[in-house]
Protein backbone atom coordinates (compact mmCIF):
# COMPACT_ATOMS: atom_id res chain seq x y z
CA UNK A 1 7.46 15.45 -16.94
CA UNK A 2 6.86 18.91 -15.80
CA UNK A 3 6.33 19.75 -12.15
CA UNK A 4 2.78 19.90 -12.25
CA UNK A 5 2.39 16.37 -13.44
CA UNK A 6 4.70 15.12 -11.35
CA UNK A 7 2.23 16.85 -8.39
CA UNK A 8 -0.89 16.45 -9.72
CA UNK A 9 -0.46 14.45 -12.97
CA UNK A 10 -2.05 14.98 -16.47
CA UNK A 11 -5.49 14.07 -15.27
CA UNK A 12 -5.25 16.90 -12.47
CA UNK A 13 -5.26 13.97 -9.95
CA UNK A 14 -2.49 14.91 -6.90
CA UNK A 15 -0.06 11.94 -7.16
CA UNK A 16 1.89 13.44 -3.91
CA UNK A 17 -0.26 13.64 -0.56
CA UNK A 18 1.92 15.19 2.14
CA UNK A 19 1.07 14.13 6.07
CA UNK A 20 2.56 15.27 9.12
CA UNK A 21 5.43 13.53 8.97
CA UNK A 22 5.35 12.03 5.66
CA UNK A 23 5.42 12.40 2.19
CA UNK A 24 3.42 9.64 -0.65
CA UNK A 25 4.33 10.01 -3.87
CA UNK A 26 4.46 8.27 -6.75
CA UNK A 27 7.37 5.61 -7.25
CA UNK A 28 10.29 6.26 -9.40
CA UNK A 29 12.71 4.27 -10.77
CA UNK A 30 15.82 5.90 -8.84
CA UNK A 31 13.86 3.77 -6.24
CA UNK A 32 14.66 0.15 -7.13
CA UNK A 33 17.58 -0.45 -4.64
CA UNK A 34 15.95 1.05 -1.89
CA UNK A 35 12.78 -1.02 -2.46
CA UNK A 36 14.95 -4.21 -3.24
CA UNK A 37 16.62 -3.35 0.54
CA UNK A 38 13.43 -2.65 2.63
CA UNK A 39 11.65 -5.92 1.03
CA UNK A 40 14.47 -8.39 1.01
CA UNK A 41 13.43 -9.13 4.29
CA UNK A 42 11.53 -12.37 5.69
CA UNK A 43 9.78 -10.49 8.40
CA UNK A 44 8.08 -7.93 5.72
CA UNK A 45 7.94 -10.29 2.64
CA UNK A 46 6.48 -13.10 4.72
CA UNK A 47 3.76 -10.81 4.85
CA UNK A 48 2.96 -10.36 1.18
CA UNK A 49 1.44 -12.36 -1.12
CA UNK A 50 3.44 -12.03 -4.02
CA UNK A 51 6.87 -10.78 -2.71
CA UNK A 52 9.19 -13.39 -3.45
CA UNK A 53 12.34 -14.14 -1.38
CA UNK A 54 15.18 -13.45 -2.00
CA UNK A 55 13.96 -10.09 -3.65
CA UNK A 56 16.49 -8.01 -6.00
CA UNK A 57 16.81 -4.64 -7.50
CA UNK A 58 16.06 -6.99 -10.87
CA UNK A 59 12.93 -8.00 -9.24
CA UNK A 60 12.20 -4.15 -8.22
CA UNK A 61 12.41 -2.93 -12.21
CA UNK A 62 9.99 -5.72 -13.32
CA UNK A 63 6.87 -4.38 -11.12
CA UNK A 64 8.29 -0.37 -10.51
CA UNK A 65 7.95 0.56 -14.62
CA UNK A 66 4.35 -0.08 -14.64
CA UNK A 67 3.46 1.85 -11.46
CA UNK A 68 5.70 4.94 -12.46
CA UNK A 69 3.41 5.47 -15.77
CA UNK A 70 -0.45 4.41 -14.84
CA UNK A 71 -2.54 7.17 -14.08
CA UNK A 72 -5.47 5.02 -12.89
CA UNK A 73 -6.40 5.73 -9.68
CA UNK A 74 -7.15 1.98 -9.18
CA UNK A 75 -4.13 0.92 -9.66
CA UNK A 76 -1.87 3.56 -8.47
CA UNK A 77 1.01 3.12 -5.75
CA UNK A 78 2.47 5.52 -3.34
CA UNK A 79 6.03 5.29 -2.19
CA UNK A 80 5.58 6.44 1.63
CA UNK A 81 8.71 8.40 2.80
CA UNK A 82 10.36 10.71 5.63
CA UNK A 83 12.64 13.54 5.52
CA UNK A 84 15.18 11.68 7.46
CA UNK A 85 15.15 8.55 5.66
CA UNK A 86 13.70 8.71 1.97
CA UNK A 87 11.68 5.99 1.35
CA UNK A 88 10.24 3.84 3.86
CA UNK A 89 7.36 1.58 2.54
CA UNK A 90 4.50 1.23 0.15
CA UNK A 91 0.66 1.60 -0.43
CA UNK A 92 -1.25 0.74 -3.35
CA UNK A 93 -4.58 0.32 -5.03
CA UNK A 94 -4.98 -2.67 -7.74
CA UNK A 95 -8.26 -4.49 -9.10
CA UNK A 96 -8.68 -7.40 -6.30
CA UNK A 97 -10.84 -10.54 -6.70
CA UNK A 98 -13.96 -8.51 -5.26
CA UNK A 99 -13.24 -4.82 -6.82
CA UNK A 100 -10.32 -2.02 -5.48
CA UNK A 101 -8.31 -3.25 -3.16
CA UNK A 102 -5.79 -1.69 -0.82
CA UNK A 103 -1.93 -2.95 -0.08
CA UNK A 104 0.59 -1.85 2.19
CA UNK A 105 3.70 -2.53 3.50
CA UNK A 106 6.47 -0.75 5.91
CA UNK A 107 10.36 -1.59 6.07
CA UNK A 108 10.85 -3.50 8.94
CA UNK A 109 13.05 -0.92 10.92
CA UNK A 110 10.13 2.14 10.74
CA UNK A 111 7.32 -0.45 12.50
CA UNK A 112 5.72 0.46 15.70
CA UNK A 113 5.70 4.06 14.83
CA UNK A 114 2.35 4.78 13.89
CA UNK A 115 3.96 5.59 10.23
CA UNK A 116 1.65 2.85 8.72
CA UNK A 117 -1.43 4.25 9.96
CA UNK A 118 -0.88 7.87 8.86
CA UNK A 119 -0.03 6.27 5.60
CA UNK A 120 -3.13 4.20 5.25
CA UNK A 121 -5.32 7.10 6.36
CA UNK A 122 -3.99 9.27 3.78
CA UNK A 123 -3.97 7.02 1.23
CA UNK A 124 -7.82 5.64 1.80
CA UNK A 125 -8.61 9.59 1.46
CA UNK A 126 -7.22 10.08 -1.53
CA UNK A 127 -8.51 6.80 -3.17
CA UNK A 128 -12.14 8.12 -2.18
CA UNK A 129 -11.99 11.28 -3.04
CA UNK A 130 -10.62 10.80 -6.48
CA UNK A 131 -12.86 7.41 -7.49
CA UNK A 132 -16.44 7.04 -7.06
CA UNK A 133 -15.84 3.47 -5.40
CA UNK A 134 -17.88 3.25 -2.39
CA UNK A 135 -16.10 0.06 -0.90
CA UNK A 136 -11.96 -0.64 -0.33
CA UNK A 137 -11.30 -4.23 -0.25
CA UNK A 138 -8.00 -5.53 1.80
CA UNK A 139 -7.31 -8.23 3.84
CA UNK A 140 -4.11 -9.90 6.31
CA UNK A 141 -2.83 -12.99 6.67
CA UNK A 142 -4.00 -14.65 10.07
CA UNK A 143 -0.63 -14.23 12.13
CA UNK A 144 -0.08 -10.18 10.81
CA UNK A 145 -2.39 -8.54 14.00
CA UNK A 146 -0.18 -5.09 13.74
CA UNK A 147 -2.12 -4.81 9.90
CA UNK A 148 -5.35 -6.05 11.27
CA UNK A 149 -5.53 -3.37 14.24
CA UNK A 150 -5.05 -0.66 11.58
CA UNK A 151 -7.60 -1.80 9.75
CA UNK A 152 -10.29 -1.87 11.90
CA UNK A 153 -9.33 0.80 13.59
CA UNK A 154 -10.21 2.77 9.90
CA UNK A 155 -13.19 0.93 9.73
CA UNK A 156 -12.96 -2.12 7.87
CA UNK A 157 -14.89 -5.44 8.71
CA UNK A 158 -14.37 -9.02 8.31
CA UNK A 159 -16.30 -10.30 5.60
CA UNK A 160 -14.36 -13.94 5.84
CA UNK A 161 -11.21 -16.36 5.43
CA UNK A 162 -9.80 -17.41 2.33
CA UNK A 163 -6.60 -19.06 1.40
CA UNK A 164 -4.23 -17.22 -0.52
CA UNK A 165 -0.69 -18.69 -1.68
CA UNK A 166 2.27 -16.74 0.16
CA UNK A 167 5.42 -16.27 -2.40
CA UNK A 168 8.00 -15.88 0.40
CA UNK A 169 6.67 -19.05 2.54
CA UNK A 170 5.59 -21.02 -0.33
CA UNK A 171 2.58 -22.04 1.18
CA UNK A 172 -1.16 -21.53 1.05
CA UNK A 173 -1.90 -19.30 4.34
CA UNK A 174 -4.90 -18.30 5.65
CA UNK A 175 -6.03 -14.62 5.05
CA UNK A 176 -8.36 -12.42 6.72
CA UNK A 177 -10.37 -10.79 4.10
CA UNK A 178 -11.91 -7.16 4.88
CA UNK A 179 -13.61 -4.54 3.51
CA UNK A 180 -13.81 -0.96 4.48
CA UNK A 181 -16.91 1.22 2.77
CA UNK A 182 -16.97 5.10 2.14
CA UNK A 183 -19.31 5.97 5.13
CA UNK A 184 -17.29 3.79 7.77
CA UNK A 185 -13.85 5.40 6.73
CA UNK A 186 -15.40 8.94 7.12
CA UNK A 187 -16.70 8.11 10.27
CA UNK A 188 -13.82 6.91 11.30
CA UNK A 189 -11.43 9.56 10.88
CA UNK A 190 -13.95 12.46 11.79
């Protein structure tokens, strides 16, 4: 893969987005252990659908391959990372129940630093500048407030409760469901 793929891929999209104090970019495979580390944790997994517990390297190189290759914009992850540390967290775009939807999650020792929101910010941008969606589906389960608070503070709205099954509780939980549209993020950030 030549640098300027790597930067900006073969579509001429930029898969790296650099923020004051942190780089997204896409996931490589060199990254399993580090993901494996930062998710085998209760107090980050417990707050992911599908993340199951215990979580392994093995179970890092069955989901990383697919988001190294795809070049859709709608289903593309960033790895978030710092200088200091390397990487640090996720956020990602995937076909939802309702149309795109937005994920994230932060290793449990970089919370409370305002790294998630700088993340999310950046990566919202970049989803709707480079798609012609006009709405950004998320959601939280009930209990994770810290996620919430970023989200309205971008701009996204409650548009109901659902229950959605939780991998690392093995439960159905209650979820927040949201949805952020163009106009509301660009308000929101000007």
């Amino acid at each position: 893969m030549s640098a300027l793929e790597r930067d900006f891929g073969p579509s001429g999209l930029p898969w790296t987005i650099e923020t004051p104090r942190l780089v997204l970019r896409r996931p490589e495979l060199a990254d399993a252990e580090r993901y494996a580390q930062l998710l085998n944790n209760f107090a980050v997994a417990g707050n992911l659908a599908r993340v199951p517990l215990p979580f392994t390297v093995d179970d890092t190189r069955e989901w990383l391959p697919e988001k190294t290759r795809t070049l859709n914009p709608r289903e593309f992850g960033f790895a978030i990372t710092t200088p200091q540390d390397g990487l640090i967290g996720n956020v990602g775009f995937h076909e939802g129940r309702f149309g795109p939807d937005i994920g994230y999650w932060l290793g449990e020792p970089y919370w409370g630093q305002g790294y998630m929101t700088e993340a999310v910010i950046a990566a919202i941008k970049w989803f709707f500048d480079n798609t012609d969606a006009d709405i950004l589906y998320s959601g939280v389960f009930h209990f994770n407030m810290a996620s919430l608070a970023i989200q309205f503070k971008l701009g996204f709205v409650e548009t109901g409760r659902s229950q959605i099954f939780c991998v690392a509780r093995d439960r159905e939980i209650e979820h927040i469901d949201t949805e952020l549209s163009r106009e509301d993020f660009e308000a929101s950030i000007a």
